[in-house]
C-alpha atoms as a PDB file:
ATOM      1  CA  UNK A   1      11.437  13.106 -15.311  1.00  0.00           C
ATOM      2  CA  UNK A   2      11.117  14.743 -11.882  1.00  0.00           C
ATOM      3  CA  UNK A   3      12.619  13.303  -8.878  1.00  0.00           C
ATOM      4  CA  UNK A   4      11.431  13.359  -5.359  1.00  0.00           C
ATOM      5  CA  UNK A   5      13.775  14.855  -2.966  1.00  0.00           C
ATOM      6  CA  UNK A   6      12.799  11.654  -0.180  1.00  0.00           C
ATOM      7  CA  UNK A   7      13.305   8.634  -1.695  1.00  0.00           C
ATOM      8  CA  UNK A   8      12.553   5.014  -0.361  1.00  0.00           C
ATOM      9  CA  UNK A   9      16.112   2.953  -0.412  1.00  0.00           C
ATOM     10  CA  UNK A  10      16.283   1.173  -3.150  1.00  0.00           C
ATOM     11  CA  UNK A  11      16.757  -2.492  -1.172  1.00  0.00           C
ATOM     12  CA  UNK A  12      14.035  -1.822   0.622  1.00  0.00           C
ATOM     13  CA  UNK A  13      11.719  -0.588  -2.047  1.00  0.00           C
ATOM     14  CA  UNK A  14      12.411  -4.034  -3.875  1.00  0.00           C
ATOM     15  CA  UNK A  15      11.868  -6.196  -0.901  1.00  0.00           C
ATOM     16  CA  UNK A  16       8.314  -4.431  -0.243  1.00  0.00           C
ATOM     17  CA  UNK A  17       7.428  -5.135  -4.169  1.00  0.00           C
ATOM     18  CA  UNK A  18       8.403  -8.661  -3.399  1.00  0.00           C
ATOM     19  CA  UNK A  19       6.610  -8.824  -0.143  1.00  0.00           C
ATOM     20  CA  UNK A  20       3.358  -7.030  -1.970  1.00  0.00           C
ATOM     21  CA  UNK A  21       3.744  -9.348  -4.693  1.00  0.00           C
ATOM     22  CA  UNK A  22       3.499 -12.346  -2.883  1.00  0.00           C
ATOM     23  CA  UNK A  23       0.890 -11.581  -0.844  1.00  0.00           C
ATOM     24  CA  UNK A  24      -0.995 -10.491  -4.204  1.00  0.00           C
ATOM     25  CA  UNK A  25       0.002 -14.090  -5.558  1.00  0.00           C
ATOM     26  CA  UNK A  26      -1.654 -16.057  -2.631  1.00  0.00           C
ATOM     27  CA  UNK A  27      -4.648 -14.078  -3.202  1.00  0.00           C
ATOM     28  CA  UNK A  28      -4.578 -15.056  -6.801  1.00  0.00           C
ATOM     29  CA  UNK A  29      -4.250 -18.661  -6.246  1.00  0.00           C
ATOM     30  CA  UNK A  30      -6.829 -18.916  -3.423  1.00  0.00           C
ATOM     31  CA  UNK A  31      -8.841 -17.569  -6.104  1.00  0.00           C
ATOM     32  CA  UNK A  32      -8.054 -20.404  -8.216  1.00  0.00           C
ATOM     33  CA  UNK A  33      -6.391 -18.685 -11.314  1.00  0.00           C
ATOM     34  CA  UNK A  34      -4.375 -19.683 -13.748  1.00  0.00           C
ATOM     35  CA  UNK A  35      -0.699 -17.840 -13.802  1.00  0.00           C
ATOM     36  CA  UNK A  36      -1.052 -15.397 -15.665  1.00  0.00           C
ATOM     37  CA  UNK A  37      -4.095 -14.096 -13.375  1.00  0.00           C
ATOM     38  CA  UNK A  38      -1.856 -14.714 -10.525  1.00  0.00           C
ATOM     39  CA  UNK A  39       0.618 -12.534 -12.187  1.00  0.00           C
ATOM     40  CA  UNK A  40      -2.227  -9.362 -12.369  1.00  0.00           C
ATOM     41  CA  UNK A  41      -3.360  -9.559  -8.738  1.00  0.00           C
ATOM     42  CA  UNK A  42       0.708  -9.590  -8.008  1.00  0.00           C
ATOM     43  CA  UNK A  43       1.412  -6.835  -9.991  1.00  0.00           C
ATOM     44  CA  UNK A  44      -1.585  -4.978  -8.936  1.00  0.00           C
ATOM     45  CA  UNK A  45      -1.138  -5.197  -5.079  1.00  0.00           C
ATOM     46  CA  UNK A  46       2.738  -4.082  -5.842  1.00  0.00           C
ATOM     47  CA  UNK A  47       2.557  -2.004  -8.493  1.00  0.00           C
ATOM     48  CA  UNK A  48      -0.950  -0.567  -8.686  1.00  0.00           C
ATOM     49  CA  UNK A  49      -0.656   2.638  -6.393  1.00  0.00           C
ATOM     50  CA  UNK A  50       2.688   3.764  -8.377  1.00  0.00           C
ATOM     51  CA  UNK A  51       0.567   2.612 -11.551  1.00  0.00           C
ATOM     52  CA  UNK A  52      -2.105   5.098 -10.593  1.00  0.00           C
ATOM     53  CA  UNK A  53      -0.579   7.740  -9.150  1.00  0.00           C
ATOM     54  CA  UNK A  54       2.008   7.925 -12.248  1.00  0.00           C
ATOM     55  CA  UNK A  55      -0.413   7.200 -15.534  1.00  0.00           C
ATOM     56  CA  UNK A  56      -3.611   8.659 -14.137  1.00  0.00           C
ATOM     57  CA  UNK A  57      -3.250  11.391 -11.994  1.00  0.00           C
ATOM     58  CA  UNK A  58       0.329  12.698 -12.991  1.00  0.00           C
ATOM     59  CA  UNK A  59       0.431  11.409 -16.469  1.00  0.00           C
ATOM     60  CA  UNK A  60       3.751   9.979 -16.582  1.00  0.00           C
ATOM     61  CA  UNK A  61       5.214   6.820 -17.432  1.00  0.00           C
ATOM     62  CA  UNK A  62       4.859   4.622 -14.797  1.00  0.00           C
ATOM     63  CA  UNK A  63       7.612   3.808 -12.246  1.00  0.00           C
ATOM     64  CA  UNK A  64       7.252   0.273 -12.622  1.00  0.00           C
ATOM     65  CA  UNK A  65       7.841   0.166 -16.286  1.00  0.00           C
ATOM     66  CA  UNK A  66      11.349   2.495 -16.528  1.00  0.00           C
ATOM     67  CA  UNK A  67      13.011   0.677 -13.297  1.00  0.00           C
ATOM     68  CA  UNK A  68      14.527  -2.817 -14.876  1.00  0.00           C
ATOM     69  CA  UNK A  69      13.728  -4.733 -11.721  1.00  0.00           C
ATOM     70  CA  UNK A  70      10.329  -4.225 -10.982  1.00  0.00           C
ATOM     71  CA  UNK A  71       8.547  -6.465 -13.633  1.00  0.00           C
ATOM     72  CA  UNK A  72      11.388  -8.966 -12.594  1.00  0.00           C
ATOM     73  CA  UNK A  73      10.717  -9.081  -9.210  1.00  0.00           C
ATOM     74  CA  UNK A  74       6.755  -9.304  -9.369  1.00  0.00           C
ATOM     75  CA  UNK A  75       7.232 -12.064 -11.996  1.00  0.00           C
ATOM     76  CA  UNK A  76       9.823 -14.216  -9.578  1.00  0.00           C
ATOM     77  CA  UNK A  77       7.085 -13.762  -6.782  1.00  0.00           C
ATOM     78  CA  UNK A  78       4.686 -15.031  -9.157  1.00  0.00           C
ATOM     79  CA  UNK A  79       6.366 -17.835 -10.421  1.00  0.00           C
ATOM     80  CA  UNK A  80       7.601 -19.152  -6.581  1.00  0.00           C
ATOM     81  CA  UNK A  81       4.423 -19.036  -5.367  1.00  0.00           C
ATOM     82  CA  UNK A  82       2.928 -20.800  -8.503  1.00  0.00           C
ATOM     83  CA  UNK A  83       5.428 -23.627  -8.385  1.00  0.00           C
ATOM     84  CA  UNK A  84       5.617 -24.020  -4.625  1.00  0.00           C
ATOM     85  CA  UNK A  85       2.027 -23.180  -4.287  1.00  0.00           C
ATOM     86  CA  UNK A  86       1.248 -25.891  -1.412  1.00  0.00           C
ATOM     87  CA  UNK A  87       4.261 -25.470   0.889  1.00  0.00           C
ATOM     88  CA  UNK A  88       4.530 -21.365   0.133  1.00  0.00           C
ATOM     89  CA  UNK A  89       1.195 -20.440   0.991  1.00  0.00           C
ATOM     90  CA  UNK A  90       1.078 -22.406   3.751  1.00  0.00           C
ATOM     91  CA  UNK A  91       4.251 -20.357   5.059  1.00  0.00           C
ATOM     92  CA  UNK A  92       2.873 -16.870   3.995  1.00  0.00           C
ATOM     93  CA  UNK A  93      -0.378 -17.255   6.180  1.00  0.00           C
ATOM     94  CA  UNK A  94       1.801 -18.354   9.010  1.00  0.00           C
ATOM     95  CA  UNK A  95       2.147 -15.706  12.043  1.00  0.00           C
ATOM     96  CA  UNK A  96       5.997 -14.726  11.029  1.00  0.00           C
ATOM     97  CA  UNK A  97       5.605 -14.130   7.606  1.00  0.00           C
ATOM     98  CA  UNK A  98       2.235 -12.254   8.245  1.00  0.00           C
ATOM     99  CA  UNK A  99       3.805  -9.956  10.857  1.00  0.00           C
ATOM    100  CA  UNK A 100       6.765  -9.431   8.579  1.00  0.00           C
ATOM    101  CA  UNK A 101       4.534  -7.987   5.926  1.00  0.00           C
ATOM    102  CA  UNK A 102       2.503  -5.765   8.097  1.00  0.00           C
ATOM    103  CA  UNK A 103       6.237  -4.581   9.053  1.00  0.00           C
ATOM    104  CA  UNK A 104       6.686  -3.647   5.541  1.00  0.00           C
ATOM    105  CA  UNK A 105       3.313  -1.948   4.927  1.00  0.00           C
ATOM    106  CA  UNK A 106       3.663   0.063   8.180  1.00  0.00           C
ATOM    107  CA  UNK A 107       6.666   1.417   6.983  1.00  0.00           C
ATOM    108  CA  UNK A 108       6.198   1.156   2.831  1.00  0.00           C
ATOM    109  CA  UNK A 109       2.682   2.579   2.643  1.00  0.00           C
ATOM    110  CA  UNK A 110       3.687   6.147   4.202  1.00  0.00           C
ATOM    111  CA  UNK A 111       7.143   6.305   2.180  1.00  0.00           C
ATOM    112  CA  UNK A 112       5.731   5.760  -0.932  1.00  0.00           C
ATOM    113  CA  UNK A 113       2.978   7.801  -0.283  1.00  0.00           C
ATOM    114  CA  UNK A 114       5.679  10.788   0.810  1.00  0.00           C
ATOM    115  CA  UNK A 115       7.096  10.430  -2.344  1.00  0.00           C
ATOM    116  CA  UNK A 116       3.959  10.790  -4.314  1.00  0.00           C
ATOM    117  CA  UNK A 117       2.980  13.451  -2.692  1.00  0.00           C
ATOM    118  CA  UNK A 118       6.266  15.034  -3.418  1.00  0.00           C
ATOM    119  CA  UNK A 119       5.723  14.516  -6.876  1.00  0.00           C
ATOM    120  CA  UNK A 120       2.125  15.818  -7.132  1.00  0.00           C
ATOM    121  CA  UNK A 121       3.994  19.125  -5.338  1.00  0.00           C
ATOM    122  CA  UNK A 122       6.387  19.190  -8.120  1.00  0.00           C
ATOM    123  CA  UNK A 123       3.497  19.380 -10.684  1.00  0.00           C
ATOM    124  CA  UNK A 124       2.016  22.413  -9.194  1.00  0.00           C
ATOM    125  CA  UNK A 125      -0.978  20.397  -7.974  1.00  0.00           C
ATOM    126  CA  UNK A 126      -3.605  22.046  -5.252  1.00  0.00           C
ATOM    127  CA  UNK A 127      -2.950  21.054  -1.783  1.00  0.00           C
ATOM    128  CA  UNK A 128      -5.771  19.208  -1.030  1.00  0.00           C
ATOM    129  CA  UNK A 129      -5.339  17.129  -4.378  1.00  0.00           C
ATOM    130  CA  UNK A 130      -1.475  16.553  -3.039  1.00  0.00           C
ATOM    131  CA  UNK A 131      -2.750  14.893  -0.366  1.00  0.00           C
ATOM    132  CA  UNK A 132      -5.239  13.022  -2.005  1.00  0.00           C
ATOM    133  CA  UNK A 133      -2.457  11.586  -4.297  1.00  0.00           C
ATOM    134  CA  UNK A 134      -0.699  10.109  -1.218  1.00  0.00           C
ATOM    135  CA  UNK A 135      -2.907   8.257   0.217  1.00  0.00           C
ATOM    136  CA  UNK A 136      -4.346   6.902  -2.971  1.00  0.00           C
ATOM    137  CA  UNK A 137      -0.831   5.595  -3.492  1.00  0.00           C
ATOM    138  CA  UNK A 138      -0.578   3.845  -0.948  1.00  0.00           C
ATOM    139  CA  UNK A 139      -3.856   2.265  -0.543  1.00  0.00           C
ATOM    140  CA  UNK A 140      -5.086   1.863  -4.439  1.00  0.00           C
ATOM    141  CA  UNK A 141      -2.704  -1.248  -4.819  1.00  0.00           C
ATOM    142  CA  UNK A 142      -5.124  -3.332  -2.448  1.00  0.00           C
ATOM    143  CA  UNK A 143      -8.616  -1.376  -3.807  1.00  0.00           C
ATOM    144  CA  UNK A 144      -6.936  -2.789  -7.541  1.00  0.00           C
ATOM    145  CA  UNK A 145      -6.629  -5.927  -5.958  1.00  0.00           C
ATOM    146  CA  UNK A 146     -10.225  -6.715  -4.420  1.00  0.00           C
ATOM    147  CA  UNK A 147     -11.538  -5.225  -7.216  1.00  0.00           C
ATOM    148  CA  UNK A 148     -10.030  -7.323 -10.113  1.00  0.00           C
ATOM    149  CA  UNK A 149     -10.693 -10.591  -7.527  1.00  0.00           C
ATOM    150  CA  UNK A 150     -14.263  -9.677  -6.991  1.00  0.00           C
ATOM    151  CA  UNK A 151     -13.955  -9.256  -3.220  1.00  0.00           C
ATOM    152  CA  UNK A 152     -15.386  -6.059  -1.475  1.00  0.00           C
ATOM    153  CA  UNK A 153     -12.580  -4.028  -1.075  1.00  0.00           C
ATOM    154  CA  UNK A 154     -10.636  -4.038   2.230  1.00  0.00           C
ATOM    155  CA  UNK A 155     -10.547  -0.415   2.207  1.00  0.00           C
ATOM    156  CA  UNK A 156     -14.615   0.165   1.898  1.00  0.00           C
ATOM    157  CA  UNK A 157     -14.940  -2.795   4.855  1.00  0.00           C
ATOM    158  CA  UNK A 158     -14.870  -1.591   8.861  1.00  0.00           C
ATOM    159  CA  UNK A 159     -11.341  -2.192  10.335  1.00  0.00           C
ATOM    160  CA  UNK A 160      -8.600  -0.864  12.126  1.00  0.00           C
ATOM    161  CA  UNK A 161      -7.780   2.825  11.166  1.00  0.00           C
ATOM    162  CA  UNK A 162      -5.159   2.382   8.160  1.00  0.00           C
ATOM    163  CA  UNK A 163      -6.764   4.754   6.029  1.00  0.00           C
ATOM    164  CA  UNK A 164      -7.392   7.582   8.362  1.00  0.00           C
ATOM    165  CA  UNK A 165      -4.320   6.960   9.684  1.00  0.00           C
ATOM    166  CA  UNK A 166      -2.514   7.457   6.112  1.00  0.00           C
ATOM    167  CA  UNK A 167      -4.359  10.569   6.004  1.00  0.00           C
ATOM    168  CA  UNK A 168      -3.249  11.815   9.107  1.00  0.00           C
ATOM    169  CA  UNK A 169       0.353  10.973   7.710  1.00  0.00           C
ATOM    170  CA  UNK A 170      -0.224  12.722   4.445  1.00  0.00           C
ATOM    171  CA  UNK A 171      -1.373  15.681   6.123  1.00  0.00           C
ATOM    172  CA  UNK A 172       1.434  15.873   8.658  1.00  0.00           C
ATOM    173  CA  UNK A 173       4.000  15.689   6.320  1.00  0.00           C
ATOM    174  CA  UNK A 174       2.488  18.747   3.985  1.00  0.00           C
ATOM    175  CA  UNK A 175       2.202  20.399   7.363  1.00  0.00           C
ATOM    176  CA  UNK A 176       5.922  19.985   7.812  1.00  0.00           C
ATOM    177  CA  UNK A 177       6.863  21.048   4.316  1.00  0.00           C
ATOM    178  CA  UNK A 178       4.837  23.708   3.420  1.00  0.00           C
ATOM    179  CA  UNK A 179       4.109  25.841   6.963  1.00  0.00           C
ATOM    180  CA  UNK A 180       6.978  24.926   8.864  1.00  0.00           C
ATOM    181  CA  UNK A 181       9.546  24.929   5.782  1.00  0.00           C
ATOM    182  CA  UNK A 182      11.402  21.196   6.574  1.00  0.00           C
ATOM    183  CA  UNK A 183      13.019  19.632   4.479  1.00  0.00           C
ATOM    184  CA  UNK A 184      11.044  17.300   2.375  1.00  0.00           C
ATOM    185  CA  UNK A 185      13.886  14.390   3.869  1.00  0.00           C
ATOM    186  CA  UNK A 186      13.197  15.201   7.805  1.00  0.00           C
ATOM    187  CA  UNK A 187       9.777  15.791   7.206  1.00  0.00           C
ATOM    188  CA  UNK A 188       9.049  12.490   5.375  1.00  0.00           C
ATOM    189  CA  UNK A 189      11.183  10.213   7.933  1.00  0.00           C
ATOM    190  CA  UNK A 190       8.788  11.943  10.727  1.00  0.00           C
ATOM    191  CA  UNK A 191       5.918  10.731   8.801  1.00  0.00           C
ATOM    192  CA  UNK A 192       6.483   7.544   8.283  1.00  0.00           C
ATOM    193  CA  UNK A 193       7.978   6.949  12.220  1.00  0.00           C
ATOM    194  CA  UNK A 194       4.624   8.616  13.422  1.00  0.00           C
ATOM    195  CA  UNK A 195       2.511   6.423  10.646  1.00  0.00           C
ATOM    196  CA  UNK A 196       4.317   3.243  11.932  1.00  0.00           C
ATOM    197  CA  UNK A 197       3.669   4.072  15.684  1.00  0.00           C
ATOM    198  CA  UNK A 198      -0.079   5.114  15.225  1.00  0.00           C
ATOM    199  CA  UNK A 199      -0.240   1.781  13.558  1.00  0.00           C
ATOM    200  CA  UNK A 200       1.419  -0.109  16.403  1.00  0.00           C
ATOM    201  CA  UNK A 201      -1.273   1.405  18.659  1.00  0.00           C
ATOM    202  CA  UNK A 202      -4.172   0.290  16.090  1.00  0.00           C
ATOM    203  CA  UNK A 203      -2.721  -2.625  16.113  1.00  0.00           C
ATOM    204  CA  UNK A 204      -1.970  -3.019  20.026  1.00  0.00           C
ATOM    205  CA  UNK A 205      -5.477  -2.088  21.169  1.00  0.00           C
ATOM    206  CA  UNK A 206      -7.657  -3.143  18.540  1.00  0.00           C
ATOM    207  CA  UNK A 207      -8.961   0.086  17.236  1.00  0.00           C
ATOM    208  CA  UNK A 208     -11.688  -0.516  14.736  1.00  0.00           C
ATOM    209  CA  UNK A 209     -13.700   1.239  12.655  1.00  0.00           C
ATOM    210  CA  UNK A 210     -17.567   0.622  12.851  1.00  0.00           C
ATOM    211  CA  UNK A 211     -20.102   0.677   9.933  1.00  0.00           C
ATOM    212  CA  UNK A 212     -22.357   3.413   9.649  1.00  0.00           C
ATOM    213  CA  UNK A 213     -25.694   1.435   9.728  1.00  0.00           C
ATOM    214  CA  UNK A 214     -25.708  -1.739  11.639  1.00  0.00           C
ATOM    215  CA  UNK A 215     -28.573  -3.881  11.273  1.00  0.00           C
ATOM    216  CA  UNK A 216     -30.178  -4.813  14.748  1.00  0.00           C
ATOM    217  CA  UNK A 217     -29.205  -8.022  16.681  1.00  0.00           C
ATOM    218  CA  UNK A 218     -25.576  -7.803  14.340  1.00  0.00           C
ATOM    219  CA  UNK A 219     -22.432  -7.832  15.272  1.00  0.00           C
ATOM    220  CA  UNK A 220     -20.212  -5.134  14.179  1.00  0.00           C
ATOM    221  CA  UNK A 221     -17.365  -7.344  14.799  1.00  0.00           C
ATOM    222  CA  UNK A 222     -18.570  -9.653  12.069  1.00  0.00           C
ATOM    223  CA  UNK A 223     -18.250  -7.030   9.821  1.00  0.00           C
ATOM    224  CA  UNK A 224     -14.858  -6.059   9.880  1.00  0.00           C
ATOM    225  CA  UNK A 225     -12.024  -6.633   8.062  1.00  0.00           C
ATOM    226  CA  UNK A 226      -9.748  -9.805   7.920  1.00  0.00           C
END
């Protein structure tokens, strides 16, 4: 199987799975589902870019299945949050927790998006399509997500900038690689500083986006995401 030459660290890669996964669990048991359906929505908001990216667009085995911790971790998540749904939950949608996993998704969402891109590049894949491939791994976990709990999906809803930001990203680092010849390594740890920083901005100053039609005497506000 091909290997990227950036890779995410292996200790952090797990803790964002766990972090994914439990925020995928508390969606799951808002939703008032039984464990095993809290186990989907975990597995989908950790695993379901990778899952994607690998089986759809790539057609290789997924990620998820061949590394021996993955399942394990996005079952543990599962089963904490099942058992300890009343006190856990309660902690996740607390301010620390919160800001600790839109820590890990600033930084997560562009790395593993690097490293599908990387991949798409090894398969000979048109430009365009590369990019494509990276930012649909990193934001297809959460469309999965929605989808599967019958929400509209965060990523069709008006919000801050996280999508055109990961585009930006995506596009920078293929910029990097392919016109000014960096390394894939350099040119991926630039990404995902500049991804994090744009999204400290976003965050800082409220950026949002707006919907294209507003109905009159609305509030575009209203309309945007969680």
């Amino acid at each position: 199987m091909i290997e990227p030459d950036f890779r995410v660290p292996f200790l952090f890669q797990h803790a964002a799975t766990f972090v994914w996964a439990v925020s995928g669990a508390v969606v799951g048991i808002r939703k008032r589902f039984d464990i095993t359906g809290v186990f989907i929505v975990a597995l989908l908001s950790s695993a379901g870019g990778g899952l994607v990216r690998d089986a759809i667009f790539l057609q290789r085995t997924p990620v998820f299945l061949i590394d021996p911790v993955y399942l394990p971790l996005v079952a543990g998540a599962t089963l904490l949050m099942t058992l300890f749904t009343a006190t856990l939950t309660n902690v996740v949608q607390g301010e620390t927790v919160s800001k600790l996993v839109d820590l890990i998704d600033a930084v997560g969402t562009p790395a593993f998006a690097v490293v599908g891109m990387q991949l798409a590049q090894e398969h000979g894949i048109p430009l365009f399509s590369v990019v494509f491939i990276g930012v649909a791994n990193g934001v297809t976990g959460g469309l999965l997500r929605d989808v599967v709990v019958r929400d509209v999906p965060t990523l069709l809803r008006p919000g801050q900038f996280v999508s055109l930001t990961l585009l930006f990203a995506c596009g920078l680092f293929l910029a990097l690689t392919t016109r000014l010849a960096m390394t894939p390594t350099k040119a991926a740890w630039i990404t995902v500083g500049t991804y994090f920083a744009l999204r400290v901005v976003a965050v800082t100053f409220n950026w949002q986006t707006r919907p294209v039609l507003v109905e009159p005497g609305s509030d575009p506000e209203t309309l945007s995401r969680d």
